[in-house]
Protein backbone atom coordinates (compact mmCIF):
# COMPACT_ATOMS: atom_id res chain seq x y z
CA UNK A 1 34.76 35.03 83.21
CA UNK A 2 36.68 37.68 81.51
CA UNK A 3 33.99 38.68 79.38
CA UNK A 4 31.05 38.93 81.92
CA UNK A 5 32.47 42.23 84.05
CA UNK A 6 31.66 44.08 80.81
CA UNK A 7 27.89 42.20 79.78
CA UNK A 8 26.47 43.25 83.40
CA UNK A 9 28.13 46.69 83.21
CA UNK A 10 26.42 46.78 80.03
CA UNK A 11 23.17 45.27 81.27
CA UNK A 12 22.58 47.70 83.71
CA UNK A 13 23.83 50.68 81.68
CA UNK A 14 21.01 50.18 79.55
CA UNK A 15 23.07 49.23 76.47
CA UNK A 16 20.98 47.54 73.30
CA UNK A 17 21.86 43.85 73.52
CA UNK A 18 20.71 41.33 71.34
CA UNK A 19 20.27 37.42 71.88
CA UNK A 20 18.41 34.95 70.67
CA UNK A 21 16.97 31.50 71.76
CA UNK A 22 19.29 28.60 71.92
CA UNK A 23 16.63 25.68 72.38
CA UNK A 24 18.36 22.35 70.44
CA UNK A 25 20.74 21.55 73.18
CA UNK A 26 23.19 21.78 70.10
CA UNK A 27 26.73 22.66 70.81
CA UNK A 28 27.06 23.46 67.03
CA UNK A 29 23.79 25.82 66.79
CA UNK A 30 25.04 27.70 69.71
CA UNK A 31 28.53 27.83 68.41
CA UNK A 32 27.02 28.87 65.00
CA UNK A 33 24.77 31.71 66.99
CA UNK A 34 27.87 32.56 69.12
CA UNK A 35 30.04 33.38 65.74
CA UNK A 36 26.84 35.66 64.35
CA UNK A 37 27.42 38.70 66.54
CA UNK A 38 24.89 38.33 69.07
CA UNK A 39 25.65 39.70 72.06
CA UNK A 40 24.38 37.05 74.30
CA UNK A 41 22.75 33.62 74.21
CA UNK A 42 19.77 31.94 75.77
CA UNK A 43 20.78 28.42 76.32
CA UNK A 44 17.85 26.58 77.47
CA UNK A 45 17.39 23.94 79.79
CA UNK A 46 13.36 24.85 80.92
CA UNK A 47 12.01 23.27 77.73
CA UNK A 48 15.05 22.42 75.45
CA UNK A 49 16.21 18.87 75.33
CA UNK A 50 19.73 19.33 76.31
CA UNK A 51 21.21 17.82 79.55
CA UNK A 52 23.69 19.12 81.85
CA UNK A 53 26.54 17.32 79.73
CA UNK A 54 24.94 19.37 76.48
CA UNK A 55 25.01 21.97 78.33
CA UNK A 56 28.65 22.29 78.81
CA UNK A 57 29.48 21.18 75.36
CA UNK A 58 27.59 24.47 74.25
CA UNK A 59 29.21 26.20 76.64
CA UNK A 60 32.70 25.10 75.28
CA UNK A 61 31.35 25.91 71.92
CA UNK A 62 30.77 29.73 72.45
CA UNK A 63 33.57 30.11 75.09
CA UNK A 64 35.96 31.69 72.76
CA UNK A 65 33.40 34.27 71.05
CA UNK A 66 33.57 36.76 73.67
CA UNK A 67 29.01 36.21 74.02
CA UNK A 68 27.46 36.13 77.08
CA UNK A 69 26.17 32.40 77.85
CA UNK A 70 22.94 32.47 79.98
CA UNK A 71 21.26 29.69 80.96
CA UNK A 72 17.49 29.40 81.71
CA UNK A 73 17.20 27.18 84.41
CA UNK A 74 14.18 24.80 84.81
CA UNK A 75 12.82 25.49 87.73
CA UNK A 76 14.01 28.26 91.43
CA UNK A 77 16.00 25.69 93.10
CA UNK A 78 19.54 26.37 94.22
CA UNK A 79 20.71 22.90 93.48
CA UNK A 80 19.78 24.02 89.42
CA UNK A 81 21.77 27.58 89.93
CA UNK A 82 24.72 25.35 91.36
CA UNK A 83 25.03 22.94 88.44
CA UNK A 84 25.20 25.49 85.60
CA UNK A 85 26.71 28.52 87.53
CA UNK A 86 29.84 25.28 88.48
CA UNK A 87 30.02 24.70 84.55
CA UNK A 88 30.78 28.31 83.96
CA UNK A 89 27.44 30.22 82.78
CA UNK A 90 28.15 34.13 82.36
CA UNK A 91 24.07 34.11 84.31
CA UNK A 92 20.88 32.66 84.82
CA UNK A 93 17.39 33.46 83.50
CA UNK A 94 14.91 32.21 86.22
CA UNK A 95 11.24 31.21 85.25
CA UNK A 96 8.62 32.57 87.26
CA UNK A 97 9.62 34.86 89.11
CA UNK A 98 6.40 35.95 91.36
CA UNK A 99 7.15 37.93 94.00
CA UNK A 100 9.74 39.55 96.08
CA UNK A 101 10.72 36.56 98.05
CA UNK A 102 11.16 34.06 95.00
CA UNK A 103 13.59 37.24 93.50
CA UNK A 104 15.42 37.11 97.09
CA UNK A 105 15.87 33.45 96.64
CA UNK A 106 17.15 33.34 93.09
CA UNK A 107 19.50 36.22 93.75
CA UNK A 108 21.16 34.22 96.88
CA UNK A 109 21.29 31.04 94.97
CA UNK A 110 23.70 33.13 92.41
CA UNK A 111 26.18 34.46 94.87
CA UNK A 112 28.56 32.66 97.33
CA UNK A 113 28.13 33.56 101.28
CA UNK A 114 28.12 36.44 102.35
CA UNK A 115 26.52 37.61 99.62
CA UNK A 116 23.88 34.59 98.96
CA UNK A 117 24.30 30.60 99.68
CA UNK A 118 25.55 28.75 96.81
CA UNK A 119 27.50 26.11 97.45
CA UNK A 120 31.35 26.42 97.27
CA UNK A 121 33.64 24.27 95.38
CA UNK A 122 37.28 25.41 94.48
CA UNK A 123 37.19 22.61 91.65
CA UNK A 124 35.04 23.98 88.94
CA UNK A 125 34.82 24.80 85.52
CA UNK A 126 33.55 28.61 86.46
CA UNK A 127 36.87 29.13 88.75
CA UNK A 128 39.28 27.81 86.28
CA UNK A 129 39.48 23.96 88.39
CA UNK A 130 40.87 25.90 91.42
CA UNK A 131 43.27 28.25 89.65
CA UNK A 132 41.14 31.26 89.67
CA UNK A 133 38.83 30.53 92.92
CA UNK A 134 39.95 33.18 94.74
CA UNK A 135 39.08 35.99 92.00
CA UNK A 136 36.32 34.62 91.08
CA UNK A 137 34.97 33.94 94.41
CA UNK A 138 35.85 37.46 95.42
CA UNK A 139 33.99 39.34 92.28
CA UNK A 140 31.55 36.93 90.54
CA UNK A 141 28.78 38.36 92.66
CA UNK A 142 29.29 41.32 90.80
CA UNK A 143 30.01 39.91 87.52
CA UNK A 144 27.10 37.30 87.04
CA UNK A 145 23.74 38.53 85.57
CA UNK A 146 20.15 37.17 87.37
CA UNK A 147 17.42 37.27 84.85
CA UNK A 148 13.76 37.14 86.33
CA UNK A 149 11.22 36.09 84.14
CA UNK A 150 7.73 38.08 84.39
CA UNK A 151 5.25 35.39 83.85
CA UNK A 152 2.00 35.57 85.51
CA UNK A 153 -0.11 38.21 87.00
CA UNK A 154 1.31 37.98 90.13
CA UNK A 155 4.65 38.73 89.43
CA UNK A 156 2.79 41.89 87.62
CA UNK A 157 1.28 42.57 91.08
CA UNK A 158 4.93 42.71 92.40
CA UNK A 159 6.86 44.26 89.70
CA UNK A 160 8.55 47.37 91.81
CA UNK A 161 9.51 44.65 94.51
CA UNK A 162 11.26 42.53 92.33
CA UNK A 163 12.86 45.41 90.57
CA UNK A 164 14.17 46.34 93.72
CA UNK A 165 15.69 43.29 94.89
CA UNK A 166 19.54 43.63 94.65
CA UNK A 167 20.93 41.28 92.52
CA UNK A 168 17.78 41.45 90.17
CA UNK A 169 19.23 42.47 86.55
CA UNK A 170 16.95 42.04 83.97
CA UNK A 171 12.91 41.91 84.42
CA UNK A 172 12.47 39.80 81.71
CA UNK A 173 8.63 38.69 79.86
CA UNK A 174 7.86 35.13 78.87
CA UNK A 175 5.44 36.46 76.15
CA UNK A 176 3.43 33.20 75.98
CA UNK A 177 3.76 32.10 78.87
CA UNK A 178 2.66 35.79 80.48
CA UNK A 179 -0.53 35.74 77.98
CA UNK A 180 -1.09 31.94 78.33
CA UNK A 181 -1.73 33.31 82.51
CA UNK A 182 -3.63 36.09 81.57
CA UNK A 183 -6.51 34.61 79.72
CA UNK A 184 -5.08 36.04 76.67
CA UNK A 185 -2.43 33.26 74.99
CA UNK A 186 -0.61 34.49 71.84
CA UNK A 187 -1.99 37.91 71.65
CA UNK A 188 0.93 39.71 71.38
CA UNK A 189 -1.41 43.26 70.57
CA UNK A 190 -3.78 42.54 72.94
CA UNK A 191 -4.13 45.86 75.11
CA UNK A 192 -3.64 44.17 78.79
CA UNK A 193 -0.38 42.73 77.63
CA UNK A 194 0.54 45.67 76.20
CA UNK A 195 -0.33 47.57 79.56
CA UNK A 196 1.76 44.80 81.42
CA UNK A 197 4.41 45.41 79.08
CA UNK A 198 5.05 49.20 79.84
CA UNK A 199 4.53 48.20 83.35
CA UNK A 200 7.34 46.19 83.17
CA UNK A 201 9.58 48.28 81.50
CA UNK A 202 8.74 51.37 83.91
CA UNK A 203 9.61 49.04 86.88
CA UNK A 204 13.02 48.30 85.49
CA UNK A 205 13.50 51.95 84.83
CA UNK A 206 12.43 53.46 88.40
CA UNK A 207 15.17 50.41 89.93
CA UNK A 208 17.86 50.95 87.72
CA UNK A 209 17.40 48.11 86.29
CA UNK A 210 17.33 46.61 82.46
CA UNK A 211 13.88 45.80 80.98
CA UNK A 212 14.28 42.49 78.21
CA UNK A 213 11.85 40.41 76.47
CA UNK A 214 11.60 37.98 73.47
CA UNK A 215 10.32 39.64 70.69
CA UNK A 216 7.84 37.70 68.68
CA UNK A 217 7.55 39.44 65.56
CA UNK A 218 10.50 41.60 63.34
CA UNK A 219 8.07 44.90 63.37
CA UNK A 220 7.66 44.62 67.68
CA UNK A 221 11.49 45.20 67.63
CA UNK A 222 11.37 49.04 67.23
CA UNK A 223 8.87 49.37 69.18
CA UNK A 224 10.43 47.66 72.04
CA UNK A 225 13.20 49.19 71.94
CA UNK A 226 11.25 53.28 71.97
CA UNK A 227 9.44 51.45 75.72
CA UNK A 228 12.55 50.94 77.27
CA UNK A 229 13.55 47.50 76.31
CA UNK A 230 16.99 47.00 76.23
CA UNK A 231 17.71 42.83 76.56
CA UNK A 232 15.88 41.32 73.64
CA UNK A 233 15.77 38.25 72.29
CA UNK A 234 14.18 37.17 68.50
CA UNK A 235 14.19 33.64 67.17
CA UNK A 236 15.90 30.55 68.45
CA UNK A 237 18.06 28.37 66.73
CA UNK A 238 15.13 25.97 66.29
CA UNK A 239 13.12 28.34 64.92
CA UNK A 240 15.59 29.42 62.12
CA UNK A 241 16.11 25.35 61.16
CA UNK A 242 12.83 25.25 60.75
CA UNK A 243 12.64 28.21 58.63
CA UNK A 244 15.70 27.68 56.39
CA UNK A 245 14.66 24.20 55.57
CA UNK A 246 11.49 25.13 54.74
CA UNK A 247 12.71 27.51 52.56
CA UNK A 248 14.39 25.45 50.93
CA UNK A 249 11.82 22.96 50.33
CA UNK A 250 10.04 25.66 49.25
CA UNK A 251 12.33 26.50 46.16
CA UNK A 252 12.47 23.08 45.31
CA UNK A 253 8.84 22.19 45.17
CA UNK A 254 8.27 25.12 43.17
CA UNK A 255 10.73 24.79 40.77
């Protein structure tokens, strides 16, 4: 946990932090990501094929680089939190996120009693198997970063309560799946997502709180960044496979 103080101070300072997607459930993409200077990692178990057991390989894998390891949970269940929180995630980015009470309930499945109700187990990666429970019992609360995922219209509806929930770090847009619920899916220009993007990022603002997204496209990034977007994410590991081999096909084929 020695590393995670500083990523929330920095989260909700408003600092420029950049991450990308970790969707292979690959230990040695993530470790690959972890040694590229990102400044945190989105390891995903919502639609990426990696299990819990993946899931702490990677975490092994980028434990020494000093990144921030979130994990993206599949669903707001506190059983979910429990699992990856126990294997020593630095956070947790939640999926649909809709409305004050779903924030409330993501928040408390983050943070031991009295501060929330996740369960409580001395013998766990996170607490250094019992010889750092006590510390890490007493602070992580303050240490691990919630992530709420803006997804649908009605977690537009209820952006300021959200924001306002304690606990609540990052508003953070699902581009496709926010457009996909809008009637709009994949238009990233399209003016009612870009309204619902400034919305989002002045709701962050007015609570103190960071604004991130995943950028789709290299020439969004500046953009972003001038409407108050501070946690971004571009690409994914499987997304730069994809690309590099192609590449490389490409030079071949032509050659």
């Amino acid at each position: 946990m020695s590393t995670q103080p500083l990523f929330r101070n920095r989260v909700l300072a408003g600092d420029w932090l950049a991450g990308t997607f970790i969707n292979l459930g690959s230990p040695l993409t993530a470790e690959i990501a972890a040694r590229s200077g990102f400044d945190w990692l989105m390891l995903d178990q919502e639609h990426g094929p990696g299990s819990e057991e993946t899931l702490l390989q990677q975490l092994h894998a980028v434990s020494a680089s000093g990144v921030a390891p979130i994990v993206r949970i599949a669903n707001n269940e506190p059983a979910r939190f429990k699992r990856v929180l126990d294997l020593g995630a630095g956070g947790v980015m939640v999926p649909y996120v809709n409305n004050e009470e779903e924030a409330r309930a993501a928040v408390a499945s983050v943070r031991y009693p009295p501060h929330g109700h996740r369960g409580v187990s001395k013998f766990n990666r996170a607490a250094g198997f019992g010889q750092d429970f006590d510390e890490y019992y007493a602070h992580c609360h303050e240490r691990l970063v919630t992530m709420a995922q803006i997804e649908t219209p009605e977690s537009l509806a209820h952006l300021d309560a959200i924001a306002a929930v304690d606990g609540v770090d990052v508003l953070f847009i699902g581009p496709l799946d926010l457009t996909t619920n809008m009637g709009i899916q994949g238009q990233f220009e399209h003016p009612r997502f870009l309204e619902a993007r400034r919305a989002v990022a002045a709701a962050a603002r007015k609570a103190g709180k960071a604004a991130g997204i995943l950028a789709t496209a290299p020439a969004q990034i500046p953009v972003l960044r001038e409407e108050g977007f501070s946690v971004l994410a571009f690409g994914s590991d499987g997304a730069a496979v994809v690309a590099g081999l192609r590449q490389s096909l490409a030079a071949m084929r032509t050659a």
